[in-house]
PDB file of N, CA and C in Angstrom:
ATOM      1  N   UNK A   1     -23.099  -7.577  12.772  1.00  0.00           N
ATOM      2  CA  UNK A   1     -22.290  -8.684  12.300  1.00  0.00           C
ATOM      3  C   UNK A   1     -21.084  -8.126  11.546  1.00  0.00           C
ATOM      4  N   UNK A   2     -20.027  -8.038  12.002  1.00  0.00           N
ATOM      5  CA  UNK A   2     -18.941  -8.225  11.380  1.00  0.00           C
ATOM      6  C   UNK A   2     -18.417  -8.906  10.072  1.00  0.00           C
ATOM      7  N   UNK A   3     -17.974  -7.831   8.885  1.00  0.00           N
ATOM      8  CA  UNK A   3     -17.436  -8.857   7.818  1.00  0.00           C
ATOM      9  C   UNK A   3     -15.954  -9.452   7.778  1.00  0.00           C
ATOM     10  N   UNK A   4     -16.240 -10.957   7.130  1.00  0.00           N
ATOM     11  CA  UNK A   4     -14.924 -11.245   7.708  1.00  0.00           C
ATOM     12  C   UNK A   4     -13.800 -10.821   7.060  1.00  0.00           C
ATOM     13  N   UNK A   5     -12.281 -10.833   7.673  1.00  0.00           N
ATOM     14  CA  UNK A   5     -11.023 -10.470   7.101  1.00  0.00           C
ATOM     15  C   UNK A   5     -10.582 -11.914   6.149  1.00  0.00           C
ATOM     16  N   UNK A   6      -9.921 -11.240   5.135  1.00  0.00           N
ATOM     17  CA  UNK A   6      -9.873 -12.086   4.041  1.00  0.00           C
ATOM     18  C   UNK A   6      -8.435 -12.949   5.060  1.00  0.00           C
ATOM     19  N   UNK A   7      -7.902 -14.157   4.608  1.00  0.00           N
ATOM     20  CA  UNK A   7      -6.981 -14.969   4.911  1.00  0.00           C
ATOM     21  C   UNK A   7      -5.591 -14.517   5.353  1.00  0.00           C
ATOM     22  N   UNK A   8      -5.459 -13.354   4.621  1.00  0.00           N
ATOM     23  CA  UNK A   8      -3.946 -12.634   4.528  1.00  0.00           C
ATOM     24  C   UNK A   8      -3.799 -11.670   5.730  1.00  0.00           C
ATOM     25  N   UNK A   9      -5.120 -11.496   5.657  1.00  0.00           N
ATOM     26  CA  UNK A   9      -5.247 -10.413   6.596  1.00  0.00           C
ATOM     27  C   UNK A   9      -5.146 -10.996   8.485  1.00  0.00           C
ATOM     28  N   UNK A  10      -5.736 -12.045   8.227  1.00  0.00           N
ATOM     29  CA  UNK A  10      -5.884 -12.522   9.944  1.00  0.00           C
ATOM     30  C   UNK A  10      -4.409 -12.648  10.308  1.00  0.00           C
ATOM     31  N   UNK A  11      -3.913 -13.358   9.336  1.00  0.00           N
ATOM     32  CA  UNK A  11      -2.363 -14.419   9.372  1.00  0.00           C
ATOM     33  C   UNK A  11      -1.676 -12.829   9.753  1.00  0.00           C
ATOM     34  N   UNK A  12      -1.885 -11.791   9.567  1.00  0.00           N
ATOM     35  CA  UNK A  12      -1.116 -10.517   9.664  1.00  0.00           C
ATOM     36  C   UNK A  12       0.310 -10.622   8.834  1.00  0.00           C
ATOM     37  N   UNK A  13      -0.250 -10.834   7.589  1.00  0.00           N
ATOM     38  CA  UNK A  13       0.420 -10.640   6.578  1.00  0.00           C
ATOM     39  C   UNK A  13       1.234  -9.436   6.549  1.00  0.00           C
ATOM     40  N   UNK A  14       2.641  -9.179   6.299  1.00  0.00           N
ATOM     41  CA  UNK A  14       3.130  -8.184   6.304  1.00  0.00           C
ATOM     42  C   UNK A  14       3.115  -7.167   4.473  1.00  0.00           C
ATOM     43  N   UNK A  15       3.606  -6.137   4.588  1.00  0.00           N
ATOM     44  CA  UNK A  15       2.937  -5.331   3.364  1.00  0.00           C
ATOM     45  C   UNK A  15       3.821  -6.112   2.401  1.00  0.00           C
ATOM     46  N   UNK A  16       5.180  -6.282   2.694  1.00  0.00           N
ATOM     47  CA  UNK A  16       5.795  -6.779   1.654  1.00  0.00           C
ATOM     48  C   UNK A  16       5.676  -8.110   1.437  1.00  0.00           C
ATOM     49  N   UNK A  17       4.648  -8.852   1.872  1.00  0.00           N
ATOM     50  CA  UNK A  17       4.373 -10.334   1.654  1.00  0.00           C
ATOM     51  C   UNK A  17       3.275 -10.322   0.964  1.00  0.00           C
ATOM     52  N   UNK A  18       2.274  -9.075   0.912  1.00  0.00           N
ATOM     53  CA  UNK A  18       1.013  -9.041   0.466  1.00  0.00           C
ATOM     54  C   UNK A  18       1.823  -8.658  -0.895  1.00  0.00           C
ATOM     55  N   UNK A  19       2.778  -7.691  -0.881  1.00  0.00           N
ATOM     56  CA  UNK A  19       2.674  -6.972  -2.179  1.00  0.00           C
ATOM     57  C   UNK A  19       3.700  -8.470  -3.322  1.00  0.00           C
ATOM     58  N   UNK A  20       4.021  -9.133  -2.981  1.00  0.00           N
ATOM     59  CA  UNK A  20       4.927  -9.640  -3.619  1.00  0.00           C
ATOM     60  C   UNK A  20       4.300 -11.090  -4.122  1.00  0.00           C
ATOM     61  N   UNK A  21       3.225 -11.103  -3.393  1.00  0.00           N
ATOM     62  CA  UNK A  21       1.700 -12.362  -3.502  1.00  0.00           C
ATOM     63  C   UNK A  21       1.232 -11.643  -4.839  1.00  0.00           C
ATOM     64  N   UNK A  22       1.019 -10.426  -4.683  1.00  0.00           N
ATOM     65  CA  UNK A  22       0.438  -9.881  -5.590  1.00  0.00           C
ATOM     66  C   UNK A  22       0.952  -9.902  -6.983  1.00  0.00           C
ATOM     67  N   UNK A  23       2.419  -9.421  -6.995  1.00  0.00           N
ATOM     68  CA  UNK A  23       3.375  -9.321  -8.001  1.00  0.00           C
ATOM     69  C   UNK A  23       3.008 -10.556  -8.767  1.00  0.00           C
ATOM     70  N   UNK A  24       3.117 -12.077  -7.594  1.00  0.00           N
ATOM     71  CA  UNK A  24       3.063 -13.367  -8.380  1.00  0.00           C
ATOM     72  C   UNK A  24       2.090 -13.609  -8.753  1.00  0.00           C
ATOM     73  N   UNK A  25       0.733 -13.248  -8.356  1.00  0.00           N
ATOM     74  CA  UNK A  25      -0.593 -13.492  -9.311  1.00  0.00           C
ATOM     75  C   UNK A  25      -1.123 -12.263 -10.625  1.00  0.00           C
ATOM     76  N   UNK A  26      -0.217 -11.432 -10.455  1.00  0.00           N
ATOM     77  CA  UNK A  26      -0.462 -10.908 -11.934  1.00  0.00           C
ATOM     78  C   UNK A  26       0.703 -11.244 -12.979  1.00  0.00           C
ATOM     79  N   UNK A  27       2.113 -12.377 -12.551  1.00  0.00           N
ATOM     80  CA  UNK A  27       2.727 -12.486 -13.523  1.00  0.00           C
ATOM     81  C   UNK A  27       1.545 -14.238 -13.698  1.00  0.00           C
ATOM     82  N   UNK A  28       1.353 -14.571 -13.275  1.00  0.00           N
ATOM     83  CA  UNK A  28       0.564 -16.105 -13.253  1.00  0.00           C
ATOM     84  C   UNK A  28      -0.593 -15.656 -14.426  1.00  0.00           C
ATOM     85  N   UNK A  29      -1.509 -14.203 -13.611  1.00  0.00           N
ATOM     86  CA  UNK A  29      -2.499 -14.057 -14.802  1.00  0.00           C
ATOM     87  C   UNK A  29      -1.432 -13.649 -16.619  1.00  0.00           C
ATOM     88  N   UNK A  30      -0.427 -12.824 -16.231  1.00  0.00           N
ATOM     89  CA  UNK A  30      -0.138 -12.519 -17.798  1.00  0.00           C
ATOM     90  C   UNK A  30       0.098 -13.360 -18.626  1.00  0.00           C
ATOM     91  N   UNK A  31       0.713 -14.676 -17.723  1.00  0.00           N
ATOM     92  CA  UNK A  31       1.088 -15.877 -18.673  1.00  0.00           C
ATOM     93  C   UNK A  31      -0.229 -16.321 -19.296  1.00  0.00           C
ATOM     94  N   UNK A  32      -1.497 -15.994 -18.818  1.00  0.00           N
ATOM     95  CA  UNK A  32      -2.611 -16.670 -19.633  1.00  0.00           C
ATOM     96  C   UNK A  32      -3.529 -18.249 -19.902  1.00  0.00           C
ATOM     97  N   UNK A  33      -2.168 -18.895 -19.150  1.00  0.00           N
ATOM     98  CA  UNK A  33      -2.843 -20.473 -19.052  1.00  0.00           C
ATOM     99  C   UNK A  33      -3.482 -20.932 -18.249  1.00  0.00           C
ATOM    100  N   UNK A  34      -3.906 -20.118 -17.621  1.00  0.00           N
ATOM    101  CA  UNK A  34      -5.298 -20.538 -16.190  1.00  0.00           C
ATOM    102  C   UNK A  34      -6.787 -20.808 -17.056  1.00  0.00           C
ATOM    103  N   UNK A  35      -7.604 -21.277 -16.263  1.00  0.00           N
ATOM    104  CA  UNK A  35      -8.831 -21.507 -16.687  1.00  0.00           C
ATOM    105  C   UNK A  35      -9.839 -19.734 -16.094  1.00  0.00           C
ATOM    106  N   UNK A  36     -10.818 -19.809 -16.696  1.00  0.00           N
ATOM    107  CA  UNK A  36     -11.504 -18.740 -16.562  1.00  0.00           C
ATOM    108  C   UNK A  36     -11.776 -18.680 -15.025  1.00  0.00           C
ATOM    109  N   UNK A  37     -12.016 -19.806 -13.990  1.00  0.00           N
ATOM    110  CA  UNK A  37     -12.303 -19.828 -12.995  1.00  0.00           C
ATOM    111  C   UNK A  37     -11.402 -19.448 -12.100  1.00  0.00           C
ATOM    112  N   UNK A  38     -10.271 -20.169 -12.591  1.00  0.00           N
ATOM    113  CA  UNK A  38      -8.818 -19.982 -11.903  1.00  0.00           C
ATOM    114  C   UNK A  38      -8.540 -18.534 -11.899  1.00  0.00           C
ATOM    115  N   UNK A  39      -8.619 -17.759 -13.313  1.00  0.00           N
ATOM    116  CA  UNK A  39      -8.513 -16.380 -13.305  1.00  0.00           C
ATOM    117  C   UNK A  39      -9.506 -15.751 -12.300  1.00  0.00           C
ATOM    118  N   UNK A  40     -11.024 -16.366 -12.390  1.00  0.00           N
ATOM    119  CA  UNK A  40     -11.574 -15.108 -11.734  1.00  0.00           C
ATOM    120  C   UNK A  40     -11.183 -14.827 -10.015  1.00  0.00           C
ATOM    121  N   UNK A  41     -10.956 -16.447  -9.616  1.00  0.00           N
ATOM    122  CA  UNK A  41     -10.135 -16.296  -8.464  1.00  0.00           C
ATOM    123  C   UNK A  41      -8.954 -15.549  -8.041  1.00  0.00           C
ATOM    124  N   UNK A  42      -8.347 -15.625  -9.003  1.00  0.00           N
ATOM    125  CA  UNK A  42      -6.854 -15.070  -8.516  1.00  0.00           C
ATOM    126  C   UNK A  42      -7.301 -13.335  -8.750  1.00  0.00           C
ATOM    127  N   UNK A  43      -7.488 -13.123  -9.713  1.00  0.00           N
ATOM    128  CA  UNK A  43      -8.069 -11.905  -9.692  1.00  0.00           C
ATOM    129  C   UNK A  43      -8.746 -11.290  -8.331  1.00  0.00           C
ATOM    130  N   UNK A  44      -9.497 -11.733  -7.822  1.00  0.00           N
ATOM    131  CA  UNK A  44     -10.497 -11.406  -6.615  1.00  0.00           C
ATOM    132  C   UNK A  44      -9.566 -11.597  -5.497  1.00  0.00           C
ATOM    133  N   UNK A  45      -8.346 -12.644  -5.584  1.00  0.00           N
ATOM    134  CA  UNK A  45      -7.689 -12.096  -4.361  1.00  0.00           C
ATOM    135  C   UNK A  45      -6.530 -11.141  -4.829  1.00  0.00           C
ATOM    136  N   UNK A  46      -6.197 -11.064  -6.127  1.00  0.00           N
ATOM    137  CA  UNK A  46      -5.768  -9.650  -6.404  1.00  0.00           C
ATOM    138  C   UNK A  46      -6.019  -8.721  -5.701  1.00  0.00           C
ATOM    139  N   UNK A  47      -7.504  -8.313  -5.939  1.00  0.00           N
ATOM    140  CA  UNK A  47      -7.744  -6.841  -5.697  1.00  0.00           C
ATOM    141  C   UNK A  47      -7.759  -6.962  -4.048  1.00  0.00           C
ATOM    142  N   UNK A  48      -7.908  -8.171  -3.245  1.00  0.00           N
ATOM    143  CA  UNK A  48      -8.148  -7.897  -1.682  1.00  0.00           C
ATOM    144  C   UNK A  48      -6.713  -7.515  -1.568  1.00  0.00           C
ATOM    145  N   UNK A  49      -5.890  -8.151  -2.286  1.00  0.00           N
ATOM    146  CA  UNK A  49      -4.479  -7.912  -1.454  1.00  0.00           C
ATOM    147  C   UNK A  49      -4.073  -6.522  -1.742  1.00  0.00           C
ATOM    148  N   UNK A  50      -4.562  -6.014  -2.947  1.00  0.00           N
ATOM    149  CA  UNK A  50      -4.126  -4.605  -3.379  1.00  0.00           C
ATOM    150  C   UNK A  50      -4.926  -3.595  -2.754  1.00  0.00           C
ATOM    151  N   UNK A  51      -6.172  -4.190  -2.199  1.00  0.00           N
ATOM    152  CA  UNK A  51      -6.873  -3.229  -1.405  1.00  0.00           C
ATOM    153  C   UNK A  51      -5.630  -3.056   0.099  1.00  0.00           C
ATOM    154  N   UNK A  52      -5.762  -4.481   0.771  1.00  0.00           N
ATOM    155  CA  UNK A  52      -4.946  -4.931   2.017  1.00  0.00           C
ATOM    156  C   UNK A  52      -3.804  -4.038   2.037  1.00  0.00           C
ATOM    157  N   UNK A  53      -2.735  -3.423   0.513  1.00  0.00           N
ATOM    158  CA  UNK A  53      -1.547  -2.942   0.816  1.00  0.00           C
ATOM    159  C   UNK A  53      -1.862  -1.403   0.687  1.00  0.00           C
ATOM    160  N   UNK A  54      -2.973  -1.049  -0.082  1.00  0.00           N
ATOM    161  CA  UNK A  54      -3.395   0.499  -0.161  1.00  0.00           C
ATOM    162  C   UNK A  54      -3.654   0.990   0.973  1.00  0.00           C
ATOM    163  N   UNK A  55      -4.435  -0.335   2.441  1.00  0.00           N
ATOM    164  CA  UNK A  55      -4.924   0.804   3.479  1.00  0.00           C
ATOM    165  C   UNK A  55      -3.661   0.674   3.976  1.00  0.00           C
ATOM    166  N   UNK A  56      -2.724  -0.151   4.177  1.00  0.00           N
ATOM    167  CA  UNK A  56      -1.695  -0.551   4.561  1.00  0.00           C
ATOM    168  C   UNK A  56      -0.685   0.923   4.425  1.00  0.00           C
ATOM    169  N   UNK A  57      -0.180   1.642   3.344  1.00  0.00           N
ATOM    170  CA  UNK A  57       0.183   2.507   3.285  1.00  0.00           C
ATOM    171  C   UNK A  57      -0.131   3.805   3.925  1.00  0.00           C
ATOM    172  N   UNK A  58      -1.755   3.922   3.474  1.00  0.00           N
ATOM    173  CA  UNK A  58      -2.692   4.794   3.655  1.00  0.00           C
ATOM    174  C   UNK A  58      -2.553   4.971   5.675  1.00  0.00           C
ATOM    175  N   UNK A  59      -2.235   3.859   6.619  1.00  0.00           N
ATOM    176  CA  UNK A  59      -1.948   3.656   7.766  1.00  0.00           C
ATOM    177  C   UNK A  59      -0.620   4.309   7.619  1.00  0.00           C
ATOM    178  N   UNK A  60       0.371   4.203   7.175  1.00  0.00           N
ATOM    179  CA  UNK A  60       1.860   4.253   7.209  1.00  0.00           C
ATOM    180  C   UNK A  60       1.812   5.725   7.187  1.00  0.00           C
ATOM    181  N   UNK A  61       1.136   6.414   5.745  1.00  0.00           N
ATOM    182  CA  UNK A  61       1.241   7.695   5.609  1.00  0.00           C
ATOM    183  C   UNK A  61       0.820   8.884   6.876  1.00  0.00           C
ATOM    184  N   UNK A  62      -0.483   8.038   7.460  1.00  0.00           N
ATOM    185  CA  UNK A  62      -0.868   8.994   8.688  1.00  0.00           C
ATOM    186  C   UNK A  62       0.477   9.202   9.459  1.00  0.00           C
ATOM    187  N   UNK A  63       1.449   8.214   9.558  1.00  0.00           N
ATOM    188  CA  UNK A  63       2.521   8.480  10.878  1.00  0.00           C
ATOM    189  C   UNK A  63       3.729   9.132  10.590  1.00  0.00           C
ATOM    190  N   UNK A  64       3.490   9.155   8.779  1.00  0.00           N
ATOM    191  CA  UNK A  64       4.540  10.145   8.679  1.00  0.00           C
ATOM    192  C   UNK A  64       4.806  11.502   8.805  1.00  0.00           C
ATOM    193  N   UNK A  65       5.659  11.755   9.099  1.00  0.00           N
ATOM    194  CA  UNK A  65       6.342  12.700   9.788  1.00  0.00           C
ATOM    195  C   UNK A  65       7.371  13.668   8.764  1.00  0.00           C
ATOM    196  N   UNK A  66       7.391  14.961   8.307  1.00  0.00           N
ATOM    197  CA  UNK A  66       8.350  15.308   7.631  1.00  0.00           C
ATOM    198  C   UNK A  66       9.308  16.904   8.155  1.00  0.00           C
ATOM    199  N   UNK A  67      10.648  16.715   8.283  1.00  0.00           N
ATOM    200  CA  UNK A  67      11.205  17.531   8.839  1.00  0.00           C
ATOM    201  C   UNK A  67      11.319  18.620   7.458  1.00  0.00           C
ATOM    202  N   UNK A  68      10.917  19.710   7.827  1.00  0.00           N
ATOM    203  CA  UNK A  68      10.930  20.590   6.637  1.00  0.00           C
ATOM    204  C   UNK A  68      11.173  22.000   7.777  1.00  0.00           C
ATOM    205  N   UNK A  69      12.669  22.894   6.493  1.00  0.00           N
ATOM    206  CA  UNK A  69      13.324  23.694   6.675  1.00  0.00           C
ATOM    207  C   UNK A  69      12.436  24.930   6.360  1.00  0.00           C
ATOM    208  N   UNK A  70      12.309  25.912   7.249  1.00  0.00           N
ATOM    209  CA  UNK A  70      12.041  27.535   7.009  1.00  0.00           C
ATOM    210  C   UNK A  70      12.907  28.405   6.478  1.00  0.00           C
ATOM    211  N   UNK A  71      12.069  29.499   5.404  1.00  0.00           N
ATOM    212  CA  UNK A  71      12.968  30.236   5.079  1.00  0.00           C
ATOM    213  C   UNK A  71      14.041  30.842   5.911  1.00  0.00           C
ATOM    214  N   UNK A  72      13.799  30.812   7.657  1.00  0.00           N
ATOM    215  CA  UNK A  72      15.041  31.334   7.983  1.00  0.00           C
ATOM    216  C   UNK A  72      16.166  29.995   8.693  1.00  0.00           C
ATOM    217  N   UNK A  73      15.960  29.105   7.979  1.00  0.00           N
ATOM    218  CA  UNK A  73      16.643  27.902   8.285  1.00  0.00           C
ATOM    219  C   UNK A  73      16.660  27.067   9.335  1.00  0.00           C
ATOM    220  N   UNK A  74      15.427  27.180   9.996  1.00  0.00           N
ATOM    221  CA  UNK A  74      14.934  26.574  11.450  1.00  0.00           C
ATOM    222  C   UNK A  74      14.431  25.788  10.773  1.00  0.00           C
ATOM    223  N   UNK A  75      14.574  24.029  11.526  1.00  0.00           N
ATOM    224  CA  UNK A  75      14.095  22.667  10.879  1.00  0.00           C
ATOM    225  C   UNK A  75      12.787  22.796  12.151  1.00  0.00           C
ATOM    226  N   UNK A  76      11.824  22.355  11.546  1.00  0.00           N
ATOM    227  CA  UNK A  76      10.323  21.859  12.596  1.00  0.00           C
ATOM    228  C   UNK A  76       9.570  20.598  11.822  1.00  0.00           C
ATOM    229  N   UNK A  77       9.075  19.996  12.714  1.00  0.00           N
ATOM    230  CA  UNK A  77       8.245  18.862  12.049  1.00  0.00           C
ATOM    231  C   UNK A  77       6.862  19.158  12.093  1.00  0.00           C
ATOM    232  N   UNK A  78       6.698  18.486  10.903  1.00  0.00           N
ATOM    233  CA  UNK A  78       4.708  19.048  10.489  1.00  0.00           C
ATOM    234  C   UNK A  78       4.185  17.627   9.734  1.00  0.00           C
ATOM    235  N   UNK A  79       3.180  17.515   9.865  1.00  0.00           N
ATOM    236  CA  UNK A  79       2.563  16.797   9.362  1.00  0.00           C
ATOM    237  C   UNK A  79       2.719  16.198   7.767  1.00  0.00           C
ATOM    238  N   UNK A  80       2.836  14.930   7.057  1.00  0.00           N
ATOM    239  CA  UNK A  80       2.876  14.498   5.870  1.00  0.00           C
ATOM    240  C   UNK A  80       2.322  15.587   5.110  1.00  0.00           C
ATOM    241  N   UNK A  81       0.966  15.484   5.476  1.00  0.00           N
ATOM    242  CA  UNK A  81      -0.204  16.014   4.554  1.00  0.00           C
ATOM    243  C   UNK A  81      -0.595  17.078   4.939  1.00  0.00           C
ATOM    244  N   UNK A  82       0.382  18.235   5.595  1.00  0.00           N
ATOM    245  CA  UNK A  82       0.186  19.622   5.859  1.00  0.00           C
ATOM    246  C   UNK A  82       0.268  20.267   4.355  1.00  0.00           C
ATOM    247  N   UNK A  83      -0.561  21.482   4.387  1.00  0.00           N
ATOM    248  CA  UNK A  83      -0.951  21.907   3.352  1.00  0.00           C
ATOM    249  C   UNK A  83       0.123  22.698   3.114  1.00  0.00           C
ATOM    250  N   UNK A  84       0.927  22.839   1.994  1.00  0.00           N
ATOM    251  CA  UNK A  84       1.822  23.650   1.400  1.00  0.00           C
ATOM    252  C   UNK A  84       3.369  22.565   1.337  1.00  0.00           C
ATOM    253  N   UNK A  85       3.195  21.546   1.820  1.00  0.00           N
ATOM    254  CA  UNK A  85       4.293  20.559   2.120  1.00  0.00           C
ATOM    255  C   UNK A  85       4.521  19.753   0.583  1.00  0.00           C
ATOM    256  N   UNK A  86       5.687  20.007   0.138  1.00  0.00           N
ATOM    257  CA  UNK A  86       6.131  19.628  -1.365  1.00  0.00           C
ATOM    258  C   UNK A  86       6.247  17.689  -0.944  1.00  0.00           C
ATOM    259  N   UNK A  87       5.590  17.110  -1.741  1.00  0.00           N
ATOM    260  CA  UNK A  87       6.049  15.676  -1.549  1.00  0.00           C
ATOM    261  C   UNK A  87       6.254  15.228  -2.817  1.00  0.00           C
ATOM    262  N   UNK A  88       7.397  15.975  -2.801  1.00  0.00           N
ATOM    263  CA  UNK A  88       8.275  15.632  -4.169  1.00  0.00           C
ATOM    264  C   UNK A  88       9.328  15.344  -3.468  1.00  0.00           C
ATOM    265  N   UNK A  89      10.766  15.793  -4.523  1.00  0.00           N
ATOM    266  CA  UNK A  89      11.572  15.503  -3.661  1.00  0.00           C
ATOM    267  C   UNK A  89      12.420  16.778  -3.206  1.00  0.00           C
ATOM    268  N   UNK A  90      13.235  16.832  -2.042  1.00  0.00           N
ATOM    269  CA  UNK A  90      13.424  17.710  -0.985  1.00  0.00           C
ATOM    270  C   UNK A  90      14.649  18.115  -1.527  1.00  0.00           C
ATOM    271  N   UNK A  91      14.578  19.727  -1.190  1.00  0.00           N
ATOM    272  CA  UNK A  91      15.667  21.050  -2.040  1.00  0.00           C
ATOM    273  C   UNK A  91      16.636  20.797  -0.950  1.00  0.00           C
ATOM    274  N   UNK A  92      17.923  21.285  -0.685  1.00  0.00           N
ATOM    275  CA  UNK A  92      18.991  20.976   0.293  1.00  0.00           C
ATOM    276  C   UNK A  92      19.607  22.502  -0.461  1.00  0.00           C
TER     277      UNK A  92
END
């Protein structure tokens, strides 16, 4: 049996619609005037949507791609998450 996908997820919510849902239910919780119920709700779809945009990235990151220069100035592409690959930001 399959568990089901939360609401955001079927509709194929895009990342920046999830993340900006999100933005608005933690300025809704800071204001404080919800009821305890209301909070525990919004909260709980908090964390689905913040889960929803983490794998969301976590997908994005597999496809990235980074062109990185050799000491003898030959550009090759390697993997994001190749080992020795600075993901900071890039020397020129």
């Amino acid at each position: 049996m399959e568990k089901a996908k939360p609401a955001f997820e079927k509709a194929k919510q895009t990342f920046e619609q999830a993340l900006s849902e999100l933005e608005g239910i933690v300025e809704k919780m800071e204001k404080g005037d919800m009821t305890l119920d209301q909070s525990i709700e919004m909260f709980q779809k908090g964390i689905e949507l913040s889960n929803y945009c983490s794998r969301r990235l976590d997908e994005v990151e597999k496809r990235i791609t980074i062109l990185i220069k050799d000491d003898n100035g030959n550009i090759r592409e390697s993997d994001f998450n190749e080992p020795g690959v600075s993901q900071g930001s890039s020397e020129d």
